[in-house]
C-alpha atoms as a PDB file:
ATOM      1  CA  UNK A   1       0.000   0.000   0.000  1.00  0.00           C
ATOM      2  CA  UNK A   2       1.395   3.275  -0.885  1.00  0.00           C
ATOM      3  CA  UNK A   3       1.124   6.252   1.077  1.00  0.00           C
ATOM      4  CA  UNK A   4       0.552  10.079  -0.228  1.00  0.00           C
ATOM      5  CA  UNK A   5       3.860  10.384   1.124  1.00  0.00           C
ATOM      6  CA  UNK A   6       5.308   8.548  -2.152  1.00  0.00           C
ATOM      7  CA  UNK A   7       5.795   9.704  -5.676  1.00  0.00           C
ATOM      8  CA  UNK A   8       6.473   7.884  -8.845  1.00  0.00           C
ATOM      9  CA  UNK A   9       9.133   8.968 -11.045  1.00  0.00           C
ATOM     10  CA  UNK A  10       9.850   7.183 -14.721  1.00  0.00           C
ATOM     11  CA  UNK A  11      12.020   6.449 -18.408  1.00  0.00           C
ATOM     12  CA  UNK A  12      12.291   4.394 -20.990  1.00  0.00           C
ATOM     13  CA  UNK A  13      15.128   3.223 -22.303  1.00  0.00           C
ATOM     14  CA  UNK A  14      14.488   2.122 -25.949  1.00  0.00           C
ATOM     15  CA  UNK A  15      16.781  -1.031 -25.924  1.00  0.00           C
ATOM     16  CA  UNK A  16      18.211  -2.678 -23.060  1.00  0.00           C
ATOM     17  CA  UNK A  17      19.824  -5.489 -25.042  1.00  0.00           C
ATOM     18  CA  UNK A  18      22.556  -2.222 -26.055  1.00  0.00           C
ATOM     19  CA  UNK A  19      24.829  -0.936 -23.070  1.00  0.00           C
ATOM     20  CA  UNK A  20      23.394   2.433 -22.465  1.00  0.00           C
ATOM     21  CA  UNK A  21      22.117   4.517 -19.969  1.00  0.00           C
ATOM     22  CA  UNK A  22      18.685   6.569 -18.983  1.00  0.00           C
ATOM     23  CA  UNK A  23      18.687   9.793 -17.190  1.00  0.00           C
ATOM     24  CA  UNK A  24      15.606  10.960 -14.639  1.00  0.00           C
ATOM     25  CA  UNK A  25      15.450  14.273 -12.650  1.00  0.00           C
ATOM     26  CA  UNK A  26      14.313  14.350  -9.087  1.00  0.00           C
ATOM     27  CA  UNK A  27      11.842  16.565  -8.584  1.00  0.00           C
ATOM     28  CA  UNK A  28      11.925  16.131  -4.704  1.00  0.00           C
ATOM     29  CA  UNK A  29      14.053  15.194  -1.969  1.00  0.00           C
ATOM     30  CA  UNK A  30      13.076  11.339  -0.006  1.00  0.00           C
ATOM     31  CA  UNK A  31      14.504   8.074  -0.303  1.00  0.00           C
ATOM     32  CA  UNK A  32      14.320   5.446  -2.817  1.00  0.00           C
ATOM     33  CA  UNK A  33      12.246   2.723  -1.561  1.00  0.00           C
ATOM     34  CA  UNK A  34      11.752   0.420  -4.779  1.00  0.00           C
ATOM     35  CA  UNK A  35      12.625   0.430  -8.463  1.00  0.00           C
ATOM     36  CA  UNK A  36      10.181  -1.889 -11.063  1.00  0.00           C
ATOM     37  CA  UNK A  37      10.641  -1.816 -14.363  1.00  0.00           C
ATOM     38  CA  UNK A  38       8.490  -4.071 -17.672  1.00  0.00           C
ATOM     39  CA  UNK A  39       9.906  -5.202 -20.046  1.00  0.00           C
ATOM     40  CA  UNK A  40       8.264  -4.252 -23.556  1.00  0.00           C
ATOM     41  CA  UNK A  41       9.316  -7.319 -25.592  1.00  0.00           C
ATOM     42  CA  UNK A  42      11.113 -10.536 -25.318  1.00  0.00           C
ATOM     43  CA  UNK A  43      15.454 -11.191 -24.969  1.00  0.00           C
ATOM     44  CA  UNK A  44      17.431 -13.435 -26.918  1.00  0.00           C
ATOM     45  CA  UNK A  45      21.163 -15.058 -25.576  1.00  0.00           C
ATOM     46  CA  UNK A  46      21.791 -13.433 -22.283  1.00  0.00           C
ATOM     47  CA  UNK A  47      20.799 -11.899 -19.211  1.00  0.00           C
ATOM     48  CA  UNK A  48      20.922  -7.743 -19.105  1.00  0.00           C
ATOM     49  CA  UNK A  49      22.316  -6.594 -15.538  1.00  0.00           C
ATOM     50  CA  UNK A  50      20.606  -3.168 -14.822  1.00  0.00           C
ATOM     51  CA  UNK A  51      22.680  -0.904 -12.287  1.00  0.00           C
ATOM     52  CA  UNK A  52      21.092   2.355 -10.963  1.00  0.00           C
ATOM     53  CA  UNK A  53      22.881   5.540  -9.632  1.00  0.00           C
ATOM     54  CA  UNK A  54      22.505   8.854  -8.088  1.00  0.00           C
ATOM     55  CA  UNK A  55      24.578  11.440  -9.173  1.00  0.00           C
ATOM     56  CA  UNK A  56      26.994   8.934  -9.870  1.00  0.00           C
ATOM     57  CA  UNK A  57      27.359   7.393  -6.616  1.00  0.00           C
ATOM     58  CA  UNK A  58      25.712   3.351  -7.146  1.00  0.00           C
ATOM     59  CA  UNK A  59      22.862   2.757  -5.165  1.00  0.00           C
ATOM     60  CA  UNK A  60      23.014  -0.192  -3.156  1.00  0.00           C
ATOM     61  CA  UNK A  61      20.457  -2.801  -3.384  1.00  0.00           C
ATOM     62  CA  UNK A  62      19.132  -1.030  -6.868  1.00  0.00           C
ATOM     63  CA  UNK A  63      20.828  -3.355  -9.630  1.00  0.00           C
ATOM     64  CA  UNK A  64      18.453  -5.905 -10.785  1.00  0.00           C
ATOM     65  CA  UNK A  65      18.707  -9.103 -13.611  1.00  0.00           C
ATOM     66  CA  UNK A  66      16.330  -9.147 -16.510  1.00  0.00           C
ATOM     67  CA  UNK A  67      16.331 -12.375 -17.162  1.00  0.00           C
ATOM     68  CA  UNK A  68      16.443 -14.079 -21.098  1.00  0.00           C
ATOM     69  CA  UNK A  69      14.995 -17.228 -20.064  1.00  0.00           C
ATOM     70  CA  UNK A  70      11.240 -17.271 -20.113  1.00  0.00           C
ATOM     71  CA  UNK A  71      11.185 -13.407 -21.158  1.00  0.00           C
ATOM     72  CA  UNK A  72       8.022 -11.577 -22.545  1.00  0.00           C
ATOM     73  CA  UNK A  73       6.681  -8.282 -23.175  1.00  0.00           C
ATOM     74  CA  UNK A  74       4.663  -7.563 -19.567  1.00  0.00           C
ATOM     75  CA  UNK A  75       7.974  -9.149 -17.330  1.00  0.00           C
ATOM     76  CA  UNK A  76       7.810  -7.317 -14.212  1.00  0.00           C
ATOM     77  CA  UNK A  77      11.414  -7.224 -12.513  1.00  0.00           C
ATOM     78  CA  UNK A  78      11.946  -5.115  -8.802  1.00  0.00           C
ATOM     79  CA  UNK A  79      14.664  -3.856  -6.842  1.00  0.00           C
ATOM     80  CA  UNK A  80      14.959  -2.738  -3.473  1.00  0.00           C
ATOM     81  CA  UNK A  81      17.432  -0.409  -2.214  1.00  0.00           C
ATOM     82  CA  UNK A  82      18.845  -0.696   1.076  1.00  0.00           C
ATOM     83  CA  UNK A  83      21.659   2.371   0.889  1.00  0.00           C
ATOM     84  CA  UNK A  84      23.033   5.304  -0.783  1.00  0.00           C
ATOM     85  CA  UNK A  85      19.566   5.708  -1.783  1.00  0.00           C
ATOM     86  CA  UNK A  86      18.557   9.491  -0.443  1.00  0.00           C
ATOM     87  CA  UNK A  87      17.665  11.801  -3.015  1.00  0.00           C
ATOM     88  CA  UNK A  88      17.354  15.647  -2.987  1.00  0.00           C
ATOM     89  CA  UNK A  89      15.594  18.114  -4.895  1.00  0.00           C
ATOM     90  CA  UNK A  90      18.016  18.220  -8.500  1.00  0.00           C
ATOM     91  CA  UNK A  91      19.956  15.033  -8.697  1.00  0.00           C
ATOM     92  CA  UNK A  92      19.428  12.936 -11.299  1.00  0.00           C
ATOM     93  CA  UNK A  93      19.073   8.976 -11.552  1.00  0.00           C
ATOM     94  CA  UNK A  94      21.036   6.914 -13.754  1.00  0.00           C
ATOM     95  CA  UNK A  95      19.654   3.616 -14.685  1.00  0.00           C
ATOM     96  CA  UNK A  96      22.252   1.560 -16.919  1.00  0.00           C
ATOM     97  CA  UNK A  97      22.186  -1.329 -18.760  1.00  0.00           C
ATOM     98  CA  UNK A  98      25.478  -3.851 -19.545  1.00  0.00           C
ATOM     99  CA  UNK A  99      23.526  -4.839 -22.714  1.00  0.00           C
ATOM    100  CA  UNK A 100      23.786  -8.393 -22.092  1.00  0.00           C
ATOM    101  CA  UNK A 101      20.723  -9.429 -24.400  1.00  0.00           C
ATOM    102  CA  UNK A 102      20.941  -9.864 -28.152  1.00  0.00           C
ATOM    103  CA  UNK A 103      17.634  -8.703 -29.004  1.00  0.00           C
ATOM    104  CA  UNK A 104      16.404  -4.811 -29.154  1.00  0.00           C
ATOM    105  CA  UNK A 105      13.640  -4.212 -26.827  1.00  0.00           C
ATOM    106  CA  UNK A 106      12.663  -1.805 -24.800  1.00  0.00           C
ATOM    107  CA  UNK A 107      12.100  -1.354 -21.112  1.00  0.00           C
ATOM    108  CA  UNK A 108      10.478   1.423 -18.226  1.00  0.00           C
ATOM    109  CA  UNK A 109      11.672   1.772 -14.793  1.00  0.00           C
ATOM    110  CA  UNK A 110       8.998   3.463 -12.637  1.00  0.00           C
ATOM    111  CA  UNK A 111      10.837   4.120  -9.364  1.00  0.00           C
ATOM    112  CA  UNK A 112       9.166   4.839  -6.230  1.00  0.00           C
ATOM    113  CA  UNK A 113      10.581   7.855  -3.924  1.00  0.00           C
ATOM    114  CA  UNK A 114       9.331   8.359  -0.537  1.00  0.00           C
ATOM    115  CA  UNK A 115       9.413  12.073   0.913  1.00  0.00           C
END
Protein backbone atom coordinates (compact mmCIF):
# COMPACT_ATOMS: atom_id res chain seq x y z
CA UNK A 1 0.00 0.00 0.00
CA UNK A 2 1.39 3.27 -0.88
CA UNK A 3 1.12 6.25 1.08
CA UNK A 4 0.55 10.08 -0.23
CA UNK A 5 3.86 10.38 1.12
CA UNK A 6 5.31 8.55 -2.15
CA UNK A 7 5.79 9.70 -5.68
CA UNK A 8 6.47 7.88 -8.85
CA UNK A 9 9.13 8.97 -11.04
CA UNK A 10 9.85 7.18 -14.72
CA UNK A 11 12.02 6.45 -18.41
CA UNK A 12 12.29 4.39 -20.99
CA UNK A 13 15.13 3.22 -22.30
CA UNK A 14 14.49 2.12 -25.95
CA UNK A 15 16.78 -1.03 -25.92
CA UNK A 16 18.21 -2.68 -23.06
CA UNK A 17 19.82 -5.49 -25.04
CA UNK A 18 22.56 -2.22 -26.06
CA UNK A 19 24.83 -0.94 -23.07
CA UNK A 20 23.39 2.43 -22.46
CA UNK A 21 22.12 4.52 -19.97
CA UNK A 22 18.69 6.57 -18.98
CA UNK A 23 18.69 9.79 -17.19
CA UNK A 24 15.61 10.96 -14.64
CA UNK A 25 15.45 14.27 -12.65
CA UNK A 26 14.31 14.35 -9.09
CA UNK A 27 11.84 16.56 -8.58
CA UNK A 28 11.93 16.13 -4.70
CA UNK A 29 14.05 15.19 -1.97
CA UNK A 30 13.08 11.34 -0.01
CA UNK A 31 14.50 8.07 -0.30
CA UNK A 32 14.32 5.45 -2.82
CA UNK A 33 12.25 2.72 -1.56
CA UNK A 34 11.75 0.42 -4.78
CA UNK A 35 12.62 0.43 -8.46
CA UNK A 36 10.18 -1.89 -11.06
CA UNK A 37 10.64 -1.82 -14.36
CA UNK A 38 8.49 -4.07 -17.67
CA UNK A 39 9.91 -5.20 -20.05
CA UNK A 40 8.26 -4.25 -23.56
CA UNK A 41 9.32 -7.32 -25.59
CA UNK A 42 11.11 -10.54 -25.32
CA UNK A 43 15.45 -11.19 -24.97
CA UNK A 44 17.43 -13.43 -26.92
CA UNK A 45 21.16 -15.06 -25.58
CA UNK A 46 21.79 -13.43 -22.28
CA UNK A 47 20.80 -11.90 -19.21
CA UNK A 48 20.92 -7.74 -19.10
CA UNK A 49 22.32 -6.59 -15.54
CA UNK A 50 20.61 -3.17 -14.82
CA UNK A 51 22.68 -0.90 -12.29
CA UNK A 52 21.09 2.35 -10.96
CA UNK A 53 22.88 5.54 -9.63
CA UNK A 54 22.51 8.85 -8.09
CA UNK A 55 24.58 11.44 -9.17
CA UNK A 56 26.99 8.93 -9.87
CA UNK A 57 27.36 7.39 -6.62
CA UNK A 58 25.71 3.35 -7.15
CA UNK A 59 22.86 2.76 -5.16
CA UNK A 60 23.01 -0.19 -3.16
CA UNK A 61 20.46 -2.80 -3.38
CA UNK A 62 19.13 -1.03 -6.87
CA UNK A 63 20.83 -3.36 -9.63
CA UNK A 64 18.45 -5.90 -10.79
CA UNK A 65 18.71 -9.10 -13.61
CA UNK A 66 16.33 -9.15 -16.51
CA UNK A 67 16.33 -12.38 -17.16
CA UNK A 68 16.44 -14.08 -21.10
CA UNK A 69 14.99 -17.23 -20.06
CA UNK A 70 11.24 -17.27 -20.11
CA UNK A 71 11.18 -13.41 -21.16
CA UNK A 72 8.02 -11.58 -22.54
CA UNK A 73 6.68 -8.28 -23.17
CA UNK A 74 4.66 -7.56 -19.57
CA UNK A 75 7.97 -9.15 -17.33
CA UNK A 76 7.81 -7.32 -14.21
CA UNK A 77 11.41 -7.22 -12.51
CA UNK A 78 11.95 -5.12 -8.80
CA UNK A 79 14.66 -3.86 -6.84
CA UNK A 80 14.96 -2.74 -3.47
CA UNK A 81 17.43 -0.41 -2.21
CA UNK A 82 18.85 -0.70 1.08
CA UNK A 83 21.66 2.37 0.89
CA UNK A 84 23.03 5.30 -0.78
CA UNK A 85 19.57 5.71 -1.78
CA UNK A 86 18.56 9.49 -0.44
CA UNK A 87 17.66 11.80 -3.02
CA UNK A 88 17.35 15.65 -2.99
CA UNK A 89 15.59 18.11 -4.90
CA UNK A 90 18.02 18.22 -8.50
CA UNK A 91 19.96 15.03 -8.70
CA UNK A 92 19.43 12.94 -11.30
CA UNK A 93 19.07 8.98 -11.55
CA UNK A 94 21.04 6.91 -13.75
CA UNK A 95 19.65 3.62 -14.68
CA UNK A 96 22.25 1.56 -16.92
CA UNK A 97 22.19 -1.33 -18.76
CA UNK A 98 25.48 -3.85 -19.54
CA UNK A 99 23.53 -4.84 -22.71
CA UNK A 100 23.79 -8.39 -22.09
CA UNK A 101 20.72 -9.43 -24.40
CA UNK A 102 20.94 -9.86 -28.15
CA UNK A 103 17.63 -8.70 -29.00
CA UNK A 104 16.40 -4.81 -29.15
CA UNK A 105 13.64 -4.21 -26.83
CA UNK A 106 12.66 -1.80 -24.80
CA UNK A 107 12.10 -1.35 -21.11
CA UNK A 108 10.48 1.42 -18.23
CA UNK A 109 11.67 1.77 -14.79
CA UNK A 110 9.00 3.46 -12.64
CA UNK A 111 10.84 4.12 -9.36
CA UNK A 112 9.17 4.84 -6.23
CA UNK A 113 10.58 7.86 -3.92
CA UNK A 114 9.33 8.36 -0.54
CA UNK A 115 9.41 12.07 0.91
Amino acid sequence: MRTLNDYFISGTMTDVGTAGSIYINVPDRGKIIKIISVLHGAITVADSLITTAINGTTVTGGGMTIAYTGSAAGNVTTAEPTAANNVEEGDYIKITSDGGASSVAAITFTVIIRR
